[in-house]
Protein backbone atom coordinates (compact mmCIF):
# COMPACT_ATOMS: atom_id res chain seq x y z
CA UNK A 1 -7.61 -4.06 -2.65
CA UNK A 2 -8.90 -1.58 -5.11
CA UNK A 3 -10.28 0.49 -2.12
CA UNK A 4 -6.73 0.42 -0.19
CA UNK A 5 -5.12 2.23 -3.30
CA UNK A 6 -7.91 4.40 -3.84
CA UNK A 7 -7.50 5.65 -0.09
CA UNK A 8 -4.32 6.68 -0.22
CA UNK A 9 -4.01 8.14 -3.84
CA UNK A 10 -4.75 11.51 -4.02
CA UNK A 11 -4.35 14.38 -6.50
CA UNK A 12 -2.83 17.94 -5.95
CA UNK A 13 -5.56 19.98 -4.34
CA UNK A 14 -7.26 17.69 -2.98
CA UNK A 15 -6.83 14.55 0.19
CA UNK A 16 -6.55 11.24 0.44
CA UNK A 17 -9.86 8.85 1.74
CA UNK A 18 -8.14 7.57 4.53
CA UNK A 19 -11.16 7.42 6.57
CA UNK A 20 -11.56 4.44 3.76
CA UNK A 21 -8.77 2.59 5.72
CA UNK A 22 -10.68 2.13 8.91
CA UNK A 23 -14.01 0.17 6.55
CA UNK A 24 -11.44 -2.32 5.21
CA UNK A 25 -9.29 -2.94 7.83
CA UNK A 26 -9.97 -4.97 11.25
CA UNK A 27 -10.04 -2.00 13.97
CA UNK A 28 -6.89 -4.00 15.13
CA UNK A 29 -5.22 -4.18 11.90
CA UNK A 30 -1.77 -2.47 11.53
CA UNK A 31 0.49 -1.40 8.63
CA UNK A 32 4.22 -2.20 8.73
CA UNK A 33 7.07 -0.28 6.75
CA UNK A 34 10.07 -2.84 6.67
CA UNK A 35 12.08 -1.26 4.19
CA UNK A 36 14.40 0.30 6.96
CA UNK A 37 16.75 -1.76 9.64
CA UNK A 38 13.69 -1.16 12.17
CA UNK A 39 9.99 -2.03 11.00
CA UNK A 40 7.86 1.18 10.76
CA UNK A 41 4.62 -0.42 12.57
CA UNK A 42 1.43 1.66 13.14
CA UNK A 43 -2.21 1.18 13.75
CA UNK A 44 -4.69 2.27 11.35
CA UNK A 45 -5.28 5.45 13.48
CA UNK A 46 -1.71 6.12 13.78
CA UNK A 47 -1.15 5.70 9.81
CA UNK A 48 -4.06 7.91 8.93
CA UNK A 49 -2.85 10.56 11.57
CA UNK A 50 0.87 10.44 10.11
CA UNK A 51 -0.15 10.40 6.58
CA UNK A 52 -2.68 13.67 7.63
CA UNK A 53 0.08 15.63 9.39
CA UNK A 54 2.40 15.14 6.11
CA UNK A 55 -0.23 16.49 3.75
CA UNK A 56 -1.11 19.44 6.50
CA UNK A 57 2.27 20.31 6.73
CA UNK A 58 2.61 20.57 2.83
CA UNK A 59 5.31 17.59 2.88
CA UNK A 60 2.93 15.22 1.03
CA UNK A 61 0.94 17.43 -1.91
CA UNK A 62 -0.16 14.43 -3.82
CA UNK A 63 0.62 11.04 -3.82
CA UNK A 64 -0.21 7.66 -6.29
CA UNK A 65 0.62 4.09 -5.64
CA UNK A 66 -1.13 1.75 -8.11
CA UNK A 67 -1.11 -2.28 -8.18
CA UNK A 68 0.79 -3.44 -11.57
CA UNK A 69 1.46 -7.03 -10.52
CA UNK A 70 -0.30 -9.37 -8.06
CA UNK A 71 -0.90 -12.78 -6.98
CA UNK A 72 -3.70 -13.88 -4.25
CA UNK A 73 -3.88 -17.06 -2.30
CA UNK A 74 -6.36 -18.20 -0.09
CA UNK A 75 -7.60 -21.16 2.09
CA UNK A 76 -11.36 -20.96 3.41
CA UNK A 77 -11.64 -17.53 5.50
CA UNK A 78 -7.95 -16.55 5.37
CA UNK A 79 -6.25 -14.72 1.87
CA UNK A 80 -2.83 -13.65 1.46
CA UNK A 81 -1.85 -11.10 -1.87
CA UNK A 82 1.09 -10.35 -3.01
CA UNK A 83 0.92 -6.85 -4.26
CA UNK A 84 3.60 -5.29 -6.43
CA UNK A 85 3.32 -1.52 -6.67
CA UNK A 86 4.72 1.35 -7.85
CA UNK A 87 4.34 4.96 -6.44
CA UNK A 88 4.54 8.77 -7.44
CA UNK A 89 4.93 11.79 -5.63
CA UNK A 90 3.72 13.81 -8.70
CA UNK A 91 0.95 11.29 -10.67
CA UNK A 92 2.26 12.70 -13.69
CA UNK A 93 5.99 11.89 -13.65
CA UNK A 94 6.49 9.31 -16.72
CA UNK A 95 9.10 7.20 -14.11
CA UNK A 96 7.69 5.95 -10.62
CA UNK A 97 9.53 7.26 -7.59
CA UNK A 98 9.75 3.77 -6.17
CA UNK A 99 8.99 0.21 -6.92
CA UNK A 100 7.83 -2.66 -4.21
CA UNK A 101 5.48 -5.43 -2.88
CA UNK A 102 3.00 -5.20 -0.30
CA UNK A 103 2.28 -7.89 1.23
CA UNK A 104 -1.71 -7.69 2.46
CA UNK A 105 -2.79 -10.62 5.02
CA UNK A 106 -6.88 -10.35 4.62
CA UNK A 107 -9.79 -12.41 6.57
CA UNK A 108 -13.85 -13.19 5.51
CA UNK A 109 -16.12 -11.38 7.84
CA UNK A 110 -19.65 -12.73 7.16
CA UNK A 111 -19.59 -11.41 3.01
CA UNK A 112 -16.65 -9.08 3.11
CA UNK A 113 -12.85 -9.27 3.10
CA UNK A 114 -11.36 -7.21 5.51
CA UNK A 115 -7.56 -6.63 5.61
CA UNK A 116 -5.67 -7.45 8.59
CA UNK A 117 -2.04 -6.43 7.82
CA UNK A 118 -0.12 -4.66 5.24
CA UNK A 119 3.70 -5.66 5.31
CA UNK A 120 5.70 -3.14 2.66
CA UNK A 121 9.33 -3.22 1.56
CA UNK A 122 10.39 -0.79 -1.32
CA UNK A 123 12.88 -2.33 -4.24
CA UNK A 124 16.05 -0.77 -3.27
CA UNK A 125 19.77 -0.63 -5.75
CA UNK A 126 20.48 -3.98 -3.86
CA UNK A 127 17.50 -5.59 -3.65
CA UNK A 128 15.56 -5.31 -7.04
CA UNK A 129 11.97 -6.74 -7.44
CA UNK A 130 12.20 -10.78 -8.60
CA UNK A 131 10.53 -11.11 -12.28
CA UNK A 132 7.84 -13.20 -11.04
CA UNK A 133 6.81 -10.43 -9.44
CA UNK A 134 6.59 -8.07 -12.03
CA UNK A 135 4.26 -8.02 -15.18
CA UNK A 136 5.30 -9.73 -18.16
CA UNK A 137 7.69 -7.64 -20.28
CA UNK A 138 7.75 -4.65 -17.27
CA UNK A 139 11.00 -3.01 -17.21
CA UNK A 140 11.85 -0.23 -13.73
C-alpha cells in the first residue's frame, strides 16, 4: 500500500513512479473514480497514460495523497483495506485539497500481495467521512 502512494506522489520538478503501478497491480487490475454520477473506470495503462498527459500538459505539477486512517481485512489469499486519504495539489499547503477512502481489493500471488482494484470516492459538503474512518481526534 505504501508503494501505491509512493507512485503517485510526486514533488514539483520532478514525476510520479507510475511505472510502480503496473509491479503491484494484476495486469488486469483497474482503478475506479466513483465520486461522480458515472464511475471513472480505467486500466492500469489507461490511468498511468491519463495521469502522464496531465503532468505533460502542466495541469498536474505535483501531487500528494498520503494514508492517515486504515483498516485491512483478510481471509486466506483475498485482503480488502479500507484506506482513508487525504490529497494536495501543492505538498506544502497546511489544509488538504480533499479528503476520502479508497477502497483497495488485493490477492496473494505466491509471497506477494498484488492489488486488484482501487474503488475511490472523495468526502464531498454532503457526504463527510464517518469517524470510524478517520484517526482518533482528526478534524478536516
Amino acid at each position: 500500500i505504501s508503494q501505491l502512494y509512493q507512485s503517485i506522489s510526486f514533488d514539483r520538478g520532478d514525476r510520479p513512479r507510475l511505472d510502480m503501478l503496473r509491479h503491484i497491480f494484476l495486469p488486469e487490475g483497474v482503478l475506479i473514480n466513483n465520486k461522480g454520477d458515472d464511475p471513472l473506470i480505467f486500466s492500469v495503462d489507461r490511468f498511468i497514460d491519463v495521469v502522464e498527459e496531465r503532468v505533460r500538459q502542466g495541469a498536474l505539477e505535483e501531487f500528494e495523497e498520503r494514508e492517515v486512517w486504515s483498516r485491512t481485512e483478510h481471509f486466506g489469499r483475498i485482503a480488502q483495506r479500507f484506506s482513508t486519504y487525504e490529497a494536495r495539489f501543492n505538498r506544502k499547503d497546511p489544509k488538504p485539497s480533499s479528503f476520502g477512502i479508497n477502497s483497495i481489493q488485493l490477492i496473494k500471488l505466491g509471497s506477494a500481495w498484488m492489488i486488484v482494484s482501487i474503488i475511490w470516492n472523495d468526502e464531498t459538503g454532503e457526504m463527510r467521512i464517518p469517524g470510524k474512518y478517520l484517526p482518533e481526534h482528526k478534524s478536516h
